[in-house]
C-alpha atoms as a PDB file:
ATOM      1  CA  UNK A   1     -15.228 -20.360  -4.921  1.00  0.00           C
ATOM      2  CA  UNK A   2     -14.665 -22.299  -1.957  1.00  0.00           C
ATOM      3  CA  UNK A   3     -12.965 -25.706  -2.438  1.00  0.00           C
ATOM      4  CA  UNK A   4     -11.528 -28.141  -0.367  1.00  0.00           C
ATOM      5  CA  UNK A   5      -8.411 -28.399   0.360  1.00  0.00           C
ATOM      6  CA  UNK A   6      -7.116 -31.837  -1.468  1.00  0.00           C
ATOM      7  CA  UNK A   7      -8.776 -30.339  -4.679  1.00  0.00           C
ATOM      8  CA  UNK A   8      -6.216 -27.471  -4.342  1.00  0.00           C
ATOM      9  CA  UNK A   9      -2.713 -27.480  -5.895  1.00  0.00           C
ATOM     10  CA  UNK A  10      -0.191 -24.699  -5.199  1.00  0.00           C
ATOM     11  CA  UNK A  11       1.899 -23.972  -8.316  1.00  0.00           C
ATOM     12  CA  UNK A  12       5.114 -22.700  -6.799  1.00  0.00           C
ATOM     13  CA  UNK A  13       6.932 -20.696  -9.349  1.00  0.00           C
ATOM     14  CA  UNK A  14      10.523 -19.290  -9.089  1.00  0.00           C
ATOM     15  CA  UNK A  15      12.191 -17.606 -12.225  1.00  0.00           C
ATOM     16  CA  UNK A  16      14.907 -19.837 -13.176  1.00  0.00           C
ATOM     17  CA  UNK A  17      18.444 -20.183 -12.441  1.00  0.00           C
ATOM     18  CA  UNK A  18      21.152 -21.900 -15.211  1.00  0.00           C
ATOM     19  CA  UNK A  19      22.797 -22.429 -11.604  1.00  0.00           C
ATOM     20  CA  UNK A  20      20.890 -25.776 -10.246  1.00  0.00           C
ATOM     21  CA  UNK A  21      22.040 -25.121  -6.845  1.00  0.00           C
ATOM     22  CA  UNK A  22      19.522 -22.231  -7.353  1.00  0.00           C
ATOM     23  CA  UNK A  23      16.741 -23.985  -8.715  1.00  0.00           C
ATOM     24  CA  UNK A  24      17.172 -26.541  -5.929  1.00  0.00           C
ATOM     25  CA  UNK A  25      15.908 -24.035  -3.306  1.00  0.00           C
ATOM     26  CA  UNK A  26      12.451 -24.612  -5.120  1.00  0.00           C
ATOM     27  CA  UNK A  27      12.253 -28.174  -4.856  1.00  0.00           C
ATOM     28  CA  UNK A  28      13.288 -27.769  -0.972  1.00  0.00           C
ATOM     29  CA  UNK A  29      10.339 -25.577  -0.581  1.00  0.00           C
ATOM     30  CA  UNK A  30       8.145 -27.697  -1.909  1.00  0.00           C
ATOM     31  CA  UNK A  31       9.131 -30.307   0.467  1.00  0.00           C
ATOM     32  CA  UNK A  32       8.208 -27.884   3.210  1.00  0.00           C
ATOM     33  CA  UNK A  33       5.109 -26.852   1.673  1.00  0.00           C
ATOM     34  CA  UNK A  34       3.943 -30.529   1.523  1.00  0.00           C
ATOM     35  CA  UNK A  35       5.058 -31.525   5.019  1.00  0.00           C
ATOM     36  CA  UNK A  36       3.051 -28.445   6.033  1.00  0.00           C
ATOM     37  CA  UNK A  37       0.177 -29.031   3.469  1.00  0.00           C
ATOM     38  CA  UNK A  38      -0.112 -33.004   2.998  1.00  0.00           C
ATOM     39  CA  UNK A  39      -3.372 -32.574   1.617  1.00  0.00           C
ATOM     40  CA  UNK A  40      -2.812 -30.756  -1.073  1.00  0.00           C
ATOM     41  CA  UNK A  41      -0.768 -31.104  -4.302  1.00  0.00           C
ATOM     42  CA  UNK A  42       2.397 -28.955  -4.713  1.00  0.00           C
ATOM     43  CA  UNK A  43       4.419 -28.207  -8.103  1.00  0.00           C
ATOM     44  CA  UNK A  44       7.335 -26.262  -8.699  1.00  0.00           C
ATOM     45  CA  UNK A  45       7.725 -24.421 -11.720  1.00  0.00           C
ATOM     46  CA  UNK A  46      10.301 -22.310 -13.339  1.00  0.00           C
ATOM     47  CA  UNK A  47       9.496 -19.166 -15.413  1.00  0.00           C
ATOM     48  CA  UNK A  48      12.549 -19.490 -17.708  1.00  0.00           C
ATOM     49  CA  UNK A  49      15.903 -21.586 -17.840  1.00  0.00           C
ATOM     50  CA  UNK A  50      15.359 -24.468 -16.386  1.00  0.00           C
ATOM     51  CA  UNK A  51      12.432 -27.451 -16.065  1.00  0.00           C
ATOM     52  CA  UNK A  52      10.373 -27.871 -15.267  1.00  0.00           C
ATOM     53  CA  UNK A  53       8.804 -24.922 -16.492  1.00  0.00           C
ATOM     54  CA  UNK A  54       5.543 -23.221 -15.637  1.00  0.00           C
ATOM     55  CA  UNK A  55       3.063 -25.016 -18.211  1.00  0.00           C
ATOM     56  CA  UNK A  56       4.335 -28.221 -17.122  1.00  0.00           C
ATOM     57  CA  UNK A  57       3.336 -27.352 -13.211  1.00  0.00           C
ATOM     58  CA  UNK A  58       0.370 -26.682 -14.128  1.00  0.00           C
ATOM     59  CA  UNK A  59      -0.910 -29.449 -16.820  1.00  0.00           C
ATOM     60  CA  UNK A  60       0.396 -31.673 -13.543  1.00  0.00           C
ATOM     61  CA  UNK A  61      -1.502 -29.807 -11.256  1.00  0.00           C
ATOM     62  CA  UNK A  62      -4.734 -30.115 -13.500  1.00  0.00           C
ATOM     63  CA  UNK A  63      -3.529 -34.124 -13.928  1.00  0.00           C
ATOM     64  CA  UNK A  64      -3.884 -34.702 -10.290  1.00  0.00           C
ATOM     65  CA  UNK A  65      -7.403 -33.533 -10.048  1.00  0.00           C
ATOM     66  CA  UNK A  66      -7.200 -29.877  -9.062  1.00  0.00           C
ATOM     67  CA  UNK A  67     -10.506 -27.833  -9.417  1.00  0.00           C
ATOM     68  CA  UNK A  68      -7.942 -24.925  -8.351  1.00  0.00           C
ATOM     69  CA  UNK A  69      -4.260 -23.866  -8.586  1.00  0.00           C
ATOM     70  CA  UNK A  70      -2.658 -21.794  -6.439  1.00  0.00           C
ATOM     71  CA  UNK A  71       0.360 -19.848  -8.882  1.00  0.00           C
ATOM     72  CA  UNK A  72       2.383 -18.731  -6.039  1.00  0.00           C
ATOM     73  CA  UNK A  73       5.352 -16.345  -7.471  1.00  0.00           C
ATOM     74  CA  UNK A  74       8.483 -16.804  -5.178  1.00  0.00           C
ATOM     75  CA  UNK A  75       9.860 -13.308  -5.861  1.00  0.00           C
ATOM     76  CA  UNK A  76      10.795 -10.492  -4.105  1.00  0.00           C
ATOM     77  CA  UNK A  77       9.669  -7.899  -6.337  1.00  0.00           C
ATOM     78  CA  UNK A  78       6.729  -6.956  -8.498  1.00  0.00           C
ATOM     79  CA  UNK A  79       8.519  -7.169 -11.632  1.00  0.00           C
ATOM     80  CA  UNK A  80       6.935  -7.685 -15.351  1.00  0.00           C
ATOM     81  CA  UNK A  81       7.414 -11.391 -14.391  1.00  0.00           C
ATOM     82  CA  UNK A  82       5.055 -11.087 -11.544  1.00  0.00           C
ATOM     83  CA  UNK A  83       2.803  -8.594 -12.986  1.00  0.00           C
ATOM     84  CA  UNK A  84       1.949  -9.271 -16.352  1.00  0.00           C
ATOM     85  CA  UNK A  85       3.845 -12.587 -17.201  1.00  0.00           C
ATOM     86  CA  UNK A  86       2.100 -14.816 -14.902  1.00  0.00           C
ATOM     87  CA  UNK A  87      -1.173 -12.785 -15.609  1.00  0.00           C
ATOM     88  CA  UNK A  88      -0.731 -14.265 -19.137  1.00  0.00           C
ATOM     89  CA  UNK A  89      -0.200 -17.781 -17.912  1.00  0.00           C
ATOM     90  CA  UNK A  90      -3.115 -17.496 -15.908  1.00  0.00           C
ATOM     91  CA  UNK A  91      -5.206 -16.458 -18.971  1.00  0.00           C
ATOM     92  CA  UNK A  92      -3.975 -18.967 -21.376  1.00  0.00           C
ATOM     93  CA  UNK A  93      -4.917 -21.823 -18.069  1.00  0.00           C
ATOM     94  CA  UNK A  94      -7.936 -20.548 -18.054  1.00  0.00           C
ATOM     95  CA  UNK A  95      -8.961 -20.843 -21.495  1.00  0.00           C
ATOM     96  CA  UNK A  96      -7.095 -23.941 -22.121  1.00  0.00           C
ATOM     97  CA  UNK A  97      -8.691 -25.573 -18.549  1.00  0.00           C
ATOM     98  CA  UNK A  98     -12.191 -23.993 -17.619  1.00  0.00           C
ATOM     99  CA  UNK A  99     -13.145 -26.113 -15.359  1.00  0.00           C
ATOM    100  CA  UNK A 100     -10.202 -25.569 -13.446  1.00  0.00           C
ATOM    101  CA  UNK A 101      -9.891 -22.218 -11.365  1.00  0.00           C
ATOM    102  CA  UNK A 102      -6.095 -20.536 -12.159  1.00  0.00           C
ATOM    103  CA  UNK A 103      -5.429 -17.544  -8.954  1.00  0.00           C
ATOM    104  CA  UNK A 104      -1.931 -15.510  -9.289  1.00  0.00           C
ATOM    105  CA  UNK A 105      -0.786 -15.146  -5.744  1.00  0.00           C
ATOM    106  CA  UNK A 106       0.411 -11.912  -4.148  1.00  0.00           C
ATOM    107  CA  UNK A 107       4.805 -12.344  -4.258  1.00  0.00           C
ATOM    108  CA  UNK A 108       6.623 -12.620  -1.239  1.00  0.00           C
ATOM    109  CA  UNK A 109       7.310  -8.652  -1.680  1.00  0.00           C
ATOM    110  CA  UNK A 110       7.411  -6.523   1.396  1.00  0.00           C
ATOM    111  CA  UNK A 111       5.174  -8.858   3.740  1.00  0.00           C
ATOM    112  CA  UNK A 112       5.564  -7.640   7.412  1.00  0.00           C
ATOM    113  CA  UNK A 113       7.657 -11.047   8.155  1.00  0.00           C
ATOM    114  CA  UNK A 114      10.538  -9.856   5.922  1.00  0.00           C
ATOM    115  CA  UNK A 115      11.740  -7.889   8.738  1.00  0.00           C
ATOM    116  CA  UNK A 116      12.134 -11.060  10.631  1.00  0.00           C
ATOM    117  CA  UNK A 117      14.027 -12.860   7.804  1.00  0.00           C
ATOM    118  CA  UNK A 118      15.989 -10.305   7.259  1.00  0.00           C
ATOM    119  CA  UNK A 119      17.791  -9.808  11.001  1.00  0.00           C
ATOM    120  CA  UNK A 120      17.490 -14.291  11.175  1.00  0.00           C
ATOM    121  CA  UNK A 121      19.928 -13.566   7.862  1.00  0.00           C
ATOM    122  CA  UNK A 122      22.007 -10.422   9.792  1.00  0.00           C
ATOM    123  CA  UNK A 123      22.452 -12.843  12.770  1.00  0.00           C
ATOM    124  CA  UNK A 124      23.583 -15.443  11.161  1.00  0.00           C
ATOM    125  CA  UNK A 125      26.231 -13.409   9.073  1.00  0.00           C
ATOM    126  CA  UNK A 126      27.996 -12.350  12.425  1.00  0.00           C
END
């Protein structure tokens, strides 16, 4: 399915932190998705411990028109959070929105641009 742009929402999800300063990150990406991508809605979303939580994103995601969400999982690892709990989110979207188009993206994981994070982090710890 091809759809425009401003009918696409990206659903960034992070697990969760009791730690706000934590859960702040989240928000602060968001802000840089949506400088980056003014077109387009962006939620954050929390898969446990804090709000708002991953239902929410998404009912506001399908609120502000999207005919497709973008779940983006911002974790390192393909964990049972990643594989099969946002699976089941997906599937319960689905059935609860048809008309709305739910994908699970691939994690942040080992994409090649880690290695560049990862001596930016090195650097700056010297």
């Amino acid at each position: 399915m091809n759809t425009p742009q401003n009918e696409t929402a990206i659903l960034l999800i992070a697990h969760g932190s009791r730690r706000q300063q934590a859960n702040e990150d989240l928000f602060k990406l968001a802000e840089m998705v949506r400088k980056a991508r003014p077109d387009s809605v962006i939620e954050s979303s929390f898969l446990e411990l804090t709000e708002p939580t991953i239902p929410q994103g998404a009912e506001k995601c399908v609120a502000s028109g999207a005919k497709r969400v973008l779940m983006f999982p911002y974790f390192l690892s393909a964990g049972t959070h990643v594989v099969d709990d946002l699976e089941e989110f997906r599937q319960g979207f689905a059935e609860k929105w048809p008309e709305v188009e739910f994908k699970v993206c691939p994690h942040l994981g080992l994409h090649p641009l880690m290695v560049e994070i990862v001596f930016d982090r090195l650097a700056a710890a010297e």
